[in-house]
N, C-alpha and C. Protein backbone atom coordinates (compact mmCIF):
# COMPACT_ATOMS: atom_id res chain seq x y z
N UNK A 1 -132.15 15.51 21.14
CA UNK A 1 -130.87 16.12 21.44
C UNK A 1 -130.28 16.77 20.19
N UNK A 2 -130.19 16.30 18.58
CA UNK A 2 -129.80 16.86 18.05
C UNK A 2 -130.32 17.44 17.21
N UNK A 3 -131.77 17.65 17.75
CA UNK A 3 -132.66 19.10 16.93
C UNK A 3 -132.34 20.03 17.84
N UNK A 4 -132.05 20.20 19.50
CA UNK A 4 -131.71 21.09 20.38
C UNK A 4 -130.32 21.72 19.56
N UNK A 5 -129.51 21.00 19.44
CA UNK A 5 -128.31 21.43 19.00
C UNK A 5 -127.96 22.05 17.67
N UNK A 6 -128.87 21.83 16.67
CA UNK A 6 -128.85 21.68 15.22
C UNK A 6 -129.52 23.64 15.77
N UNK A 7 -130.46 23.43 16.52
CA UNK A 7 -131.27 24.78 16.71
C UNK A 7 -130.42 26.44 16.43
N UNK A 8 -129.37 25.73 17.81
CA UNK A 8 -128.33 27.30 17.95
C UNK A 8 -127.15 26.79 17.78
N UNK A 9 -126.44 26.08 16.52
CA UNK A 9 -125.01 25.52 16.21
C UNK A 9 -124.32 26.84 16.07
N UNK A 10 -123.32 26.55 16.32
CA UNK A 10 -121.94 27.67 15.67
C UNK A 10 -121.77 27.71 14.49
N UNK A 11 -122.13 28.56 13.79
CA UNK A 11 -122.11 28.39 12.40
C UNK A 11 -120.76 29.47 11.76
N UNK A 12 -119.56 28.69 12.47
CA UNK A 12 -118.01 28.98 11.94
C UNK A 12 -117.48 27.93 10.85
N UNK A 13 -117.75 28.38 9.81
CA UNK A 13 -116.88 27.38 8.78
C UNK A 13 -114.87 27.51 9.37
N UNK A 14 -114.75 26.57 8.63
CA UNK A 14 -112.77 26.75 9.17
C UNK A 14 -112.33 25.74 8.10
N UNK A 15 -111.51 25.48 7.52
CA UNK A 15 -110.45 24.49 6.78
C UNK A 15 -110.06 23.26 7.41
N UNK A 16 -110.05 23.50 8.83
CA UNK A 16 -109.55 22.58 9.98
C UNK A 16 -110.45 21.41 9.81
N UNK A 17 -109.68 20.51 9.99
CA UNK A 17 -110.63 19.12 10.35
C UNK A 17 -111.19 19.09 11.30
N UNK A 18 -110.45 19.41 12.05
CA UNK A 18 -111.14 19.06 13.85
C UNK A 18 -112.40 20.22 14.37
N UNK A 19 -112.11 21.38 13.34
CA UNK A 19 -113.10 22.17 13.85
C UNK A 19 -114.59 22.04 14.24
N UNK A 20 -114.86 21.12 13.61
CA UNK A 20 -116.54 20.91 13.27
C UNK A 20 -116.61 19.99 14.76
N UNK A 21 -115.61 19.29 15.23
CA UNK A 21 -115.70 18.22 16.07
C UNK A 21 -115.58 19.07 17.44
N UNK A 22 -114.90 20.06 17.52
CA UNK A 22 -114.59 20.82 18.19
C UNK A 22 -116.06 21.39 18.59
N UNK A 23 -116.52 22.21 17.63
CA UNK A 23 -117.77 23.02 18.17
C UNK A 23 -118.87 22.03 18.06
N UNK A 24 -119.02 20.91 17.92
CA UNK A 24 -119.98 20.36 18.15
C UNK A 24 -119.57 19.67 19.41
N UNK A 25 -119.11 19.32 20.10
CA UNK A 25 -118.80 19.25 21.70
C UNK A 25 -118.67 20.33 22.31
N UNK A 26 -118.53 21.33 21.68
CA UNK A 26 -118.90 23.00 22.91
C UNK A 26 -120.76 22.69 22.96
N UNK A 27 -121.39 23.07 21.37
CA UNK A 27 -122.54 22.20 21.72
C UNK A 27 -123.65 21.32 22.53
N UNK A 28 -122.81 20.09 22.27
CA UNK A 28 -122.97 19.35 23.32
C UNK A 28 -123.18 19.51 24.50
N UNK A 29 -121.67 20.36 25.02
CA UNK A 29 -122.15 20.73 26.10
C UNK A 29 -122.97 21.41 27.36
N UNK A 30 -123.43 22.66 25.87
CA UNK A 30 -124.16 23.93 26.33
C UNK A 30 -125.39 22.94 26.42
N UNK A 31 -125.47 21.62 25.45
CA UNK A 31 -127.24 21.90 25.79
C UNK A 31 -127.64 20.63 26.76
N UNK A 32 -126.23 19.37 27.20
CA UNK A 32 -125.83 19.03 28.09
C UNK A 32 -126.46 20.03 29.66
N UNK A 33 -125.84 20.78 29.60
CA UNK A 33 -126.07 22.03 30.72
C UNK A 33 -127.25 22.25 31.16
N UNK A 34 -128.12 22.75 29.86
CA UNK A 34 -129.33 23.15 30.03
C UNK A 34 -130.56 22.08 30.31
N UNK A 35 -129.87 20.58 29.73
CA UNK A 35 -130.70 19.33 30.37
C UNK A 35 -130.71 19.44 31.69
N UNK A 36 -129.48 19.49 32.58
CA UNK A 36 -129.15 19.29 33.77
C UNK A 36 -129.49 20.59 34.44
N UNK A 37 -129.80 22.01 33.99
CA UNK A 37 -130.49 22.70 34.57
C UNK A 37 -132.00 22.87 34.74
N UNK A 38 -132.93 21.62 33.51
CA UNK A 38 -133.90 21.91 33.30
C UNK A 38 -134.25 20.84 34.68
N UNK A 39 -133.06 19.67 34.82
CA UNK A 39 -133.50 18.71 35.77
C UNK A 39 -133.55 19.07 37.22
N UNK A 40 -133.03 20.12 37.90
CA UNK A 40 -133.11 20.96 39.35
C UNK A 40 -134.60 21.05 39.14
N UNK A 41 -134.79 20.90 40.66
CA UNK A 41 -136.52 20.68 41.12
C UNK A 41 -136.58 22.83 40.84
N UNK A 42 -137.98 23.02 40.53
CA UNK A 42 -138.46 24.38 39.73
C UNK A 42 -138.33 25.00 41.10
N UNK A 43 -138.03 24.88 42.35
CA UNK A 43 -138.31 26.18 42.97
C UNK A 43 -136.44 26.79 43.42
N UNK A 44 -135.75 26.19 42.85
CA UNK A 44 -134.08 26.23 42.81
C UNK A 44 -133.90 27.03 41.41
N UNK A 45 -134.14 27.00 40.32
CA UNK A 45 -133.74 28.05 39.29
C UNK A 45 -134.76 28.58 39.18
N UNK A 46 -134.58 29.72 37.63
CA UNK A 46 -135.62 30.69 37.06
C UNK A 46 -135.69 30.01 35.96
N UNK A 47 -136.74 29.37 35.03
CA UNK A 47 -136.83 28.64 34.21
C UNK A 47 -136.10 29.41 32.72
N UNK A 48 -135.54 28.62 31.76
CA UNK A 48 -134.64 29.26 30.82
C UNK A 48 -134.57 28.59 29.70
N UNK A 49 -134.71 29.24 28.88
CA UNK A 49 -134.49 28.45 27.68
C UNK A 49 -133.19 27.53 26.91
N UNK A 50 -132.92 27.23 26.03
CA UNK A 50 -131.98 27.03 25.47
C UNK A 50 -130.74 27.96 25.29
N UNK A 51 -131.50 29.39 24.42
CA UNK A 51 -130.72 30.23 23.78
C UNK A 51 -130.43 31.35 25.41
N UNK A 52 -131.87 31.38 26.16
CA UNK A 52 -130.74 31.85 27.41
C UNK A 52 -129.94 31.16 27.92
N UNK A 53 -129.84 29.91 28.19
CA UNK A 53 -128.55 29.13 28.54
C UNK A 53 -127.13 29.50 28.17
N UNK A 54 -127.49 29.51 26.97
CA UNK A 54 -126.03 29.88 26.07
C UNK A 54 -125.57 31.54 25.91
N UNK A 55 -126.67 32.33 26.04
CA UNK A 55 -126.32 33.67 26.74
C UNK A 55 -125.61 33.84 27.58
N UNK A 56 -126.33 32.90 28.74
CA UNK A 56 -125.63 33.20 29.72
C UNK A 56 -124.38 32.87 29.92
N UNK A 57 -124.15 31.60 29.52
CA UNK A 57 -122.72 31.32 29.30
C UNK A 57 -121.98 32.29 28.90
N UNK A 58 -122.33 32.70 27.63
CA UNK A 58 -121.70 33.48 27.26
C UNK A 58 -120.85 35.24 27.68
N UNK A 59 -122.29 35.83 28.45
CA UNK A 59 -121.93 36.61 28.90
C UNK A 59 -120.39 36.33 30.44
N UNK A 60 -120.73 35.58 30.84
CA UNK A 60 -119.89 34.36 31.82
C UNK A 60 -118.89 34.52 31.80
N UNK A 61 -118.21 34.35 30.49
CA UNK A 61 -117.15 33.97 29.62
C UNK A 61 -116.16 35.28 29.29
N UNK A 62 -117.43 36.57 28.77
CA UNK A 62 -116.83 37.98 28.55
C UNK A 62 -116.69 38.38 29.57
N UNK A 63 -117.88 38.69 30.77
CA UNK A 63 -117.19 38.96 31.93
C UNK A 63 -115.92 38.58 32.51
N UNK A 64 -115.26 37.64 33.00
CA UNK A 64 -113.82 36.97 32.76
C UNK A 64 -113.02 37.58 32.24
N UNK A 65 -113.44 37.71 30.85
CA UNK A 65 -111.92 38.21 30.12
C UNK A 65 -112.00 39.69 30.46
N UNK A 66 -113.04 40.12 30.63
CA UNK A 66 -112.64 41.92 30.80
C UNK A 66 -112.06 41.98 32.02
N UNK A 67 -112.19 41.25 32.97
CA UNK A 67 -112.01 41.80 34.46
C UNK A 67 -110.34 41.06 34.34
N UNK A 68 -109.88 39.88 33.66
CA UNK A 68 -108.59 39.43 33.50
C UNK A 68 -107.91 40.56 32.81
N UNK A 69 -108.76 41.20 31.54
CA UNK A 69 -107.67 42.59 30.81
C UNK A 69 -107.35 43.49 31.67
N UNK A 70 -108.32 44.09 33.04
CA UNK A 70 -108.46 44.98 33.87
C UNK A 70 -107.23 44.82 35.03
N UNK A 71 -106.46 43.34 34.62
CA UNK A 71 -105.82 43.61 35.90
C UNK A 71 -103.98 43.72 35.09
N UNK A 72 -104.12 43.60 34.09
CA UNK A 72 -102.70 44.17 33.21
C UNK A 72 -102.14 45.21 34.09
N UNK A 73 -100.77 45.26 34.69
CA UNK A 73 -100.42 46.90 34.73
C UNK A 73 -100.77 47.14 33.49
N UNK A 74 -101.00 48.93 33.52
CA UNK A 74 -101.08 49.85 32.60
C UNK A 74 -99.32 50.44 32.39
N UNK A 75 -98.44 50.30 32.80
CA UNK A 75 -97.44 50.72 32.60
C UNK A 75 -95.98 49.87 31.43
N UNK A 76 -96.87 48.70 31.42
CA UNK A 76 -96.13 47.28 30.97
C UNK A 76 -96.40 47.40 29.42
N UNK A 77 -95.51 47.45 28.94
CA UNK A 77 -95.48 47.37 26.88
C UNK A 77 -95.96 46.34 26.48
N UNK A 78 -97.36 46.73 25.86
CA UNK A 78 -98.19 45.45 25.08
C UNK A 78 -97.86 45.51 24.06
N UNK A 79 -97.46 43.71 23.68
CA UNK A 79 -97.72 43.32 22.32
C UNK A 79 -96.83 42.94 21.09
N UNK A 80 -96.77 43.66 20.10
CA UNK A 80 -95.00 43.60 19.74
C UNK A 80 -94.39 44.81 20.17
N UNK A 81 -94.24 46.07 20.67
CA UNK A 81 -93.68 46.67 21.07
C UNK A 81 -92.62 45.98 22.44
N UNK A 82 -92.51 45.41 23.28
CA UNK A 82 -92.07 44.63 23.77
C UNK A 82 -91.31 43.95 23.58
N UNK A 83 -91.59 43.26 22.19
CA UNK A 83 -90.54 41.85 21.08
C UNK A 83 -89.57 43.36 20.64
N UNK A 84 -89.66 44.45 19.82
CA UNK A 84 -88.93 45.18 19.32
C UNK A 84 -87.84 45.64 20.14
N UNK A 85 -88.20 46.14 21.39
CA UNK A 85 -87.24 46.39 22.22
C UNK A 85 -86.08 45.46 22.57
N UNK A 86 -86.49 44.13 22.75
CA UNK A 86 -85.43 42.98 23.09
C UNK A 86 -84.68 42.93 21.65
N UNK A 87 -85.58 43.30 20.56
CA UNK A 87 -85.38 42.61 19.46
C UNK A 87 -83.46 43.36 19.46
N UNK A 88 -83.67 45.17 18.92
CA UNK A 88 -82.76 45.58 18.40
C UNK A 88 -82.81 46.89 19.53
N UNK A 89 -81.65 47.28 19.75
CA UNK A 89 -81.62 48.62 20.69
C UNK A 89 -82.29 50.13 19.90
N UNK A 90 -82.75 50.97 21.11
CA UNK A 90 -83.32 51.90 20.33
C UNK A 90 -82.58 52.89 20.03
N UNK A 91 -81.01 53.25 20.06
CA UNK A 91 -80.71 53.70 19.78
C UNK A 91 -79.88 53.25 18.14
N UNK A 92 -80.08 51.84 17.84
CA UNK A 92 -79.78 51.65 16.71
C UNK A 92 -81.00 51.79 16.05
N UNK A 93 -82.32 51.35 16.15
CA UNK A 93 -83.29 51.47 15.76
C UNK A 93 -83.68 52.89 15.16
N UNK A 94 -83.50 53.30 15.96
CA UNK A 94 -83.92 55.49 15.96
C UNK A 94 -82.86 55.64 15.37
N UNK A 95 -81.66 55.50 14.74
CA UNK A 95 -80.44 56.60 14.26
C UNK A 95 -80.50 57.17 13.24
N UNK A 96 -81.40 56.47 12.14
CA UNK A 96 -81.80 57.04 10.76
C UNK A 96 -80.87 57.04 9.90
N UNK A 97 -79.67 56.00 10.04
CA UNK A 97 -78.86 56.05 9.30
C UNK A 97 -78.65 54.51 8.86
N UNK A 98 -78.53 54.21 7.26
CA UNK A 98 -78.22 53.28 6.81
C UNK A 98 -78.76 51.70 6.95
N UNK A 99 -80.22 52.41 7.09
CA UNK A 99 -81.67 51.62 7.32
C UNK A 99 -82.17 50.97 5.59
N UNK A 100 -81.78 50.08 5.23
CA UNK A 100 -82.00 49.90 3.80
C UNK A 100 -82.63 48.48 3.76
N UNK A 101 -83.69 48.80 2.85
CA UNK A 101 -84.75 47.31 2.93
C UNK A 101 -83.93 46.43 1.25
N UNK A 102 -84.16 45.68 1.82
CA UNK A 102 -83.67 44.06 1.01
C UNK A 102 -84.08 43.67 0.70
N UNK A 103 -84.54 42.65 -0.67
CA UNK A 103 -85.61 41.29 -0.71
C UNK A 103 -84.81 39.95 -0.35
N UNK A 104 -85.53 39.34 0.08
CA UNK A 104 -85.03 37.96 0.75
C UNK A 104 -85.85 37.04 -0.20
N UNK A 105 -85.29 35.56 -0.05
CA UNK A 105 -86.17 34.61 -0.70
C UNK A 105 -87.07 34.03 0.28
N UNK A 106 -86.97 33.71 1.67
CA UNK A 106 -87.90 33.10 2.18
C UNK A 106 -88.71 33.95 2.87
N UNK A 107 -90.02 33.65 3.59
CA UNK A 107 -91.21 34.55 3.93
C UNK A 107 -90.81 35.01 5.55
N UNK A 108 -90.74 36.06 5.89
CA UNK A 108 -90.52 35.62 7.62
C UNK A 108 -91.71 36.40 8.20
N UNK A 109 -91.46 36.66 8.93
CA UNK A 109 -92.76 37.71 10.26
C UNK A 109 -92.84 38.94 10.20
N UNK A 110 -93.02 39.73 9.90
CA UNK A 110 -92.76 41.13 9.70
C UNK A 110 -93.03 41.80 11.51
N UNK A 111 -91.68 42.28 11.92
CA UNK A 111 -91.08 42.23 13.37
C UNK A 111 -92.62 43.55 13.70
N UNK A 112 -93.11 44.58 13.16
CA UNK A 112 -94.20 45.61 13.28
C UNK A 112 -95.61 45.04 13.41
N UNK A 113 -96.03 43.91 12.50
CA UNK A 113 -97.70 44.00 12.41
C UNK A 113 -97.75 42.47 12.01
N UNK A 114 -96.62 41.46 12.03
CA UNK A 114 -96.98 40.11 12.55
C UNK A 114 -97.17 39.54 11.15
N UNK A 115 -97.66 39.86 10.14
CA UNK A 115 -97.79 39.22 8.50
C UNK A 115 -96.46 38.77 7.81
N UNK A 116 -96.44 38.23 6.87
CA UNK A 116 -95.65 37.77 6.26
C UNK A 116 -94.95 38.39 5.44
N UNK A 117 -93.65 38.73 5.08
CA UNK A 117 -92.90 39.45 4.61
C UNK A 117 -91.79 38.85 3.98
N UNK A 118 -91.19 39.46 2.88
CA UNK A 118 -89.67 39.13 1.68
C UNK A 118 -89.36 40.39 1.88
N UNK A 119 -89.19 41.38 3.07
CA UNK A 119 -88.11 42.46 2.63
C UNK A 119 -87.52 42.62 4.17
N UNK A 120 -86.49 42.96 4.47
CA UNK A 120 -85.32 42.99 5.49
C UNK A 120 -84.72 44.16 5.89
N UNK A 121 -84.84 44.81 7.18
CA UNK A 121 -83.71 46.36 7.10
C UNK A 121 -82.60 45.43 7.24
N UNK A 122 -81.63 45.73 6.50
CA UNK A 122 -79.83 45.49 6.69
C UNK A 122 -79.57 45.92 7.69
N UNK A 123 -79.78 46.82 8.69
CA UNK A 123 -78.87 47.07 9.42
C UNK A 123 -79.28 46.55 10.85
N UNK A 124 -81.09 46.60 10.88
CA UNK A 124 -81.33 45.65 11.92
C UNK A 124 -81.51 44.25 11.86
N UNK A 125 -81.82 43.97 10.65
CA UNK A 125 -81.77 42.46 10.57
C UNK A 125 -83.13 41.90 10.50
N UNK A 126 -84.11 42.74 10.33
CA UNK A 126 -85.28 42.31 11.09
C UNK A 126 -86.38 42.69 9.61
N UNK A 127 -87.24 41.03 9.62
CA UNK A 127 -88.41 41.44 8.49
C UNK A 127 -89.61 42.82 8.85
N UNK A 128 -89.79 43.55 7.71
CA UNK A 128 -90.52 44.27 7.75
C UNK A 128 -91.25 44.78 6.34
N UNK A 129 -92.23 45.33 6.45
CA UNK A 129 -93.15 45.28 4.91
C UNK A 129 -92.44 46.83 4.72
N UNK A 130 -92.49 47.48 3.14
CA UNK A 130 -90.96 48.15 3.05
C UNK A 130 -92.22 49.74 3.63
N UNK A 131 -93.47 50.05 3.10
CA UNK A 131 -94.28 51.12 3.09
C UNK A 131 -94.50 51.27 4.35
N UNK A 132 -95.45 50.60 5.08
CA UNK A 132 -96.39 51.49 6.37
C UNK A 132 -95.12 51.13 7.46
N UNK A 133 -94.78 49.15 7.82
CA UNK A 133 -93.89 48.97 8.86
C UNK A 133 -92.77 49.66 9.14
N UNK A 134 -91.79 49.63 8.31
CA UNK A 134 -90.57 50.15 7.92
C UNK A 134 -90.50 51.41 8.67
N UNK A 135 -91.49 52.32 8.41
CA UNK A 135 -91.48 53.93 8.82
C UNK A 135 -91.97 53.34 10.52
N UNK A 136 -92.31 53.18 11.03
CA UNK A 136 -93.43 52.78 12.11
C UNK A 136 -92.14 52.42 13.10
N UNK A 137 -91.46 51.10 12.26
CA UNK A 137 -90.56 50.32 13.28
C UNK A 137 -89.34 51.28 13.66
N UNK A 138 -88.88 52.36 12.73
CA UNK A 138 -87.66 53.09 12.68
C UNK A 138 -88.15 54.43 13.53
N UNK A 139 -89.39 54.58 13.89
CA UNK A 139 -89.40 56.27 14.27
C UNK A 139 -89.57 55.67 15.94
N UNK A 140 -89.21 56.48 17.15
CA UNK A 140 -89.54 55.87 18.31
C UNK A 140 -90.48 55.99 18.68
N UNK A 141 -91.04 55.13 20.24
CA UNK A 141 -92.17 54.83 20.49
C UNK A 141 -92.48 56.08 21.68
């Protein structure tokens, strides 16, 4: 069992403790699977290996998510564009007047592209990095 597994591991390093524990029970389970598919009497499957097992899973898995992205309206604001709108109105946003970036002491979210940020427009209130976001968040969508 754990030369099967050792064979096709996930080879994701992470910082996390739990990670390793984590993908070694995805593991587990894929080759779990493929025991219990090797055990169906031979004229019920197509015989398969390990690494097709986990193909197949896999493909399984992407199929899913594309056909879940496929059913989004297309008309509905993805993403942070969405957060911005609730955030600050667009007509304060768009006015181009008296938009002035700040440094702050603590780190917050940068309201455009989600990273970490020390600078602030004054007039919306809202973290943003002062070069690419800044211009991005102020011009309309």
């Amino acid at each position: 069992m754990d030369q099967n597994i050792a064979k096709y591991r996930v080879s994701i390093r992470s910082k996390k403790w739990w990670w390793a524990i984590f993908s070694f029970c995805l593991d587990l389970c894929v080759q779990q699977t493929w025991h219990m598919y090797r055990a169906t009497p031979a004229s019920e499957y197509i015989p398969m290996d390990l690494l097709a097992v986990r193909r197949a899973i896999a493909d399984i898995y992407l199929k899913r998510s594309h056909a879940a992205a496929r059913l989004e309206l297309p008309n509905h604001p993805v993403g942070r564009v969405a957060k911005l709108d609730r955030r600050v109105p667009p007509a304060i946003r768009c006015d181009g007047l008296d938009h002035l970036v700040e440094h702050i002491s603590k780190q917050r979210r940068c309201a455009q592209c989600g990273k970490k940020v020390k600078q602030i427009c004054l007039k919306c209130n809202v973290p943003l990095h002062r070069k690419y976001c800044f211009v991005a968040f102020h011009t309309p969508v």
